[in-house]
Each structure stands twice: as C-alpha cells, then as structure tokens.
Protein backbone atom coordinates (compact mmCIF):
# COMPACT_ATOMS: atom_id res chain seq x y z
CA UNK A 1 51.54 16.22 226.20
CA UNK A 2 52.52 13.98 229.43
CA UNK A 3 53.93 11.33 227.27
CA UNK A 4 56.33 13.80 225.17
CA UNK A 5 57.30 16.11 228.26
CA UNK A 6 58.18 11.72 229.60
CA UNK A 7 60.25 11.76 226.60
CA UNK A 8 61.73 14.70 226.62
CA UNK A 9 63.02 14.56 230.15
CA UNK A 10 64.15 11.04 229.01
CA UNK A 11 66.50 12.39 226.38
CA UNK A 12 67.72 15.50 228.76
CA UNK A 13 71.33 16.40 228.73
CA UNK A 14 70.58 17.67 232.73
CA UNK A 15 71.26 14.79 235.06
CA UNK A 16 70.38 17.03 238.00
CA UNK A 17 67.44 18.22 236.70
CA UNK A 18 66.04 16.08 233.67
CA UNK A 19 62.97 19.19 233.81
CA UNK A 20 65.46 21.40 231.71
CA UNK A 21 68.47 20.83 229.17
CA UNK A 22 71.39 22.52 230.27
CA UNK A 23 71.63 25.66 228.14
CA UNK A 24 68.12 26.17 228.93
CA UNK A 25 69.05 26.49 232.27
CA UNK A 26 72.43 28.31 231.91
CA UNK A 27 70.03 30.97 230.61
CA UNK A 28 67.06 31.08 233.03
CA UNK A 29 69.32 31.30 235.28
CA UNK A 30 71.33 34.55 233.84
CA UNK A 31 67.94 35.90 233.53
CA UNK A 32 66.61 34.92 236.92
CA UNK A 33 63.67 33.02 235.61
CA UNK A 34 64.62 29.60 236.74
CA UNK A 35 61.60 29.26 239.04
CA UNK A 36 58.89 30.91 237.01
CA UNK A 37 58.75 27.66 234.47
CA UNK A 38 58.65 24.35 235.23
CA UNK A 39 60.21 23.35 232.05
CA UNK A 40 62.92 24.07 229.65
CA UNK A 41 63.28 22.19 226.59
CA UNK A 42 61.72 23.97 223.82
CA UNK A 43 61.60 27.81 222.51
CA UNK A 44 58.15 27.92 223.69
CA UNK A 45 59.18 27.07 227.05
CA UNK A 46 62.15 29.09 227.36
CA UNK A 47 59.96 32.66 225.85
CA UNK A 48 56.71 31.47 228.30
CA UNK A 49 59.26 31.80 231.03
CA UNK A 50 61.48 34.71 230.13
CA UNK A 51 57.97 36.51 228.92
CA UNK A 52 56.89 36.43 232.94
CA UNK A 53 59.62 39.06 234.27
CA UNK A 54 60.44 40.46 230.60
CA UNK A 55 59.36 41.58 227.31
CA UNK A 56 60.42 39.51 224.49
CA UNK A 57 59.80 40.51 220.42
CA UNK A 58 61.22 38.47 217.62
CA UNK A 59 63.80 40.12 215.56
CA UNK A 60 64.18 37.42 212.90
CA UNK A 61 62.85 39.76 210.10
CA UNK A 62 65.63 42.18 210.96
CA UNK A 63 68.56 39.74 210.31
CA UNK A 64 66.53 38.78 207.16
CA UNK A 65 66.99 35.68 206.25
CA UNK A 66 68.17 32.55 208.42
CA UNK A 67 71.05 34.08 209.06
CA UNK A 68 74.19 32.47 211.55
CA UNK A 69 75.03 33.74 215.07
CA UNK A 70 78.09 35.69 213.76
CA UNK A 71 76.29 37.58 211.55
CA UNK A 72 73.43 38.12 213.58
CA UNK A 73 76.07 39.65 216.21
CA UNK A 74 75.98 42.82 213.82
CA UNK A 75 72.64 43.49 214.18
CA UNK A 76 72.47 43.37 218.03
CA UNK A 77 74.24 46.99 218.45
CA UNK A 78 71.72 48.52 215.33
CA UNK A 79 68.65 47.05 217.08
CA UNK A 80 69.90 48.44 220.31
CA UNK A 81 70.65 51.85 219.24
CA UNK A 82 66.71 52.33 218.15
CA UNK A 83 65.62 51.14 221.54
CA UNK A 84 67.05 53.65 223.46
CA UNK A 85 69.29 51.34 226.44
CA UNK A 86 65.99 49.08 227.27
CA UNK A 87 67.58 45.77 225.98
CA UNK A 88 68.81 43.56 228.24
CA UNK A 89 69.53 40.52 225.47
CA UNK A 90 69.49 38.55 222.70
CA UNK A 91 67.85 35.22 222.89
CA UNK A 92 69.42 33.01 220.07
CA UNK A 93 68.04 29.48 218.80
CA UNK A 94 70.22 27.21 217.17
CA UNK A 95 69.10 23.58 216.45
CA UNK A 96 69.41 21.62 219.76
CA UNK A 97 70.87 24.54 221.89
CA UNK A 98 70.02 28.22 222.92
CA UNK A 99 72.58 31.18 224.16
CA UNK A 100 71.87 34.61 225.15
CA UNK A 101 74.28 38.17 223.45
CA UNK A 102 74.17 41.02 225.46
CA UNK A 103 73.05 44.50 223.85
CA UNK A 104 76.22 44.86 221.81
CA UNK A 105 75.96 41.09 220.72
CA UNK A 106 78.89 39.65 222.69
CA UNK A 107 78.08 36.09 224.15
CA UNK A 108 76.54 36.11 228.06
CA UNK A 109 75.80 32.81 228.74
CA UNK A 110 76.79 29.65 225.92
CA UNK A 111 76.95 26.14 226.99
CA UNK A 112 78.65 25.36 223.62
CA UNK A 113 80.92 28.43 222.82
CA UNK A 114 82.90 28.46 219.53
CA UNK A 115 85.13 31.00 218.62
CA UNK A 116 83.50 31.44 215.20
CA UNK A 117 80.00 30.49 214.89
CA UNK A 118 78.60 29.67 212.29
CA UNK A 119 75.95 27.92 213.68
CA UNK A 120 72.36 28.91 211.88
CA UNK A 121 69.69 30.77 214.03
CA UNK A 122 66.10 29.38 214.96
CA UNK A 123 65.56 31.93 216.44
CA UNK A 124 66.22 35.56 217.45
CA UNK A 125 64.30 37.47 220.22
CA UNK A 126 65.06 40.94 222.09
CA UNK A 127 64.80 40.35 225.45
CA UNK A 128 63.60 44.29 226.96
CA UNK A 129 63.70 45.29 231.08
C-alpha cells in the first residue's frame, strides 16, 4: 500500500498538500473532517473520514441506475423528505473528482462546477448529523 499511497501523492493535483487532491479537501473541509484522515484520494478515504463525525449510507439504488449529477439533484429533496431534516449532504463521485449537494441538491462545495452536469455518478452517499 506504501508504494501506491507514493504514487498517488505523486500524481496529486494539491501542491500544498500532495496527502489529498483538491476536491477531496474542498470537502473535508466543508465537513470539518480535514484532520480526522490522513488521506484523501479515493472514495474509501473520503467515507473512512466523513464516517468518523457522521453517518454516511449509499443511495445509489435510489437514483437507479448510473445516473448523472443533474438528475441525481432530483432525488436529493425526495430522499430528504423521508428523513425527517437529519441530512446534512450529498456526497457525489464522479470519475477523478468528488462534490458535496446540500439537502435540496444544490451544489456546496465543487472544485469543477458546470452549469449543467452531466457528469456520471460513482457514487452517491447521504451524509446524516
């Protein structure tokens, strides 16, 4: 694992800090979860981190399909409605980037915001207080 996490910091797009890639960042440090991980390069890093101060469940099955970030923006307010105002955010995986939605699915923090995206999901986790 040395020799990848070598590589990965290698390839990172964070000159500051090599340990995490910017949007990874951008986001633990919305969240305030910056200093619970040492790492932030892969989904697996960002939920071990986020998992620490919150609760995080997939929601991929509820957007059903691999669905894009637009569409998945829909969802957010249905999902929220069931959990009864406990959602702080959406976690979203794209390939090579992550962002975070707020309850109603508007964009909190994007490194790489488009006006429409169309970009396809990875990933999509509720992020609950």
């Amino acid at each position: 694992m040395a020799n990848i996490r070598e590589q990965l910091r290698a390839d990172s797009n964070n000159p500051s800090n090599p340990n995490y890639n910017l949007c990874v960042k951008a986001c633990y440090d919305y969240l305030g979860v910056t200093h619970l991980h040492r790492y932030g390069h892969y989904g697996s890093d960002m939920l071990l981190a986020i998992r620490k101060k919150y609760t995080v469940r997939s929601r991929m099955s509820s957007v059903r399909g691999r669905k894009s970030v637009g569409n998945a923006r829909t969802f957010c307010e249905a999902i929220t409605a069931r959990c009864e105002g406990r959602v702080v955010g959406y976690l979203v995986g794209v390939e090579g980037h992550a962002l975070l939605l707020d309850p109603q699915g508007n964009t909190m923090v994007d490194t790489d915001p488009r006006k429409r995206d169309r970009r396809l999901m990875d990933m999509f986790y509720v992020i609950y207080a």
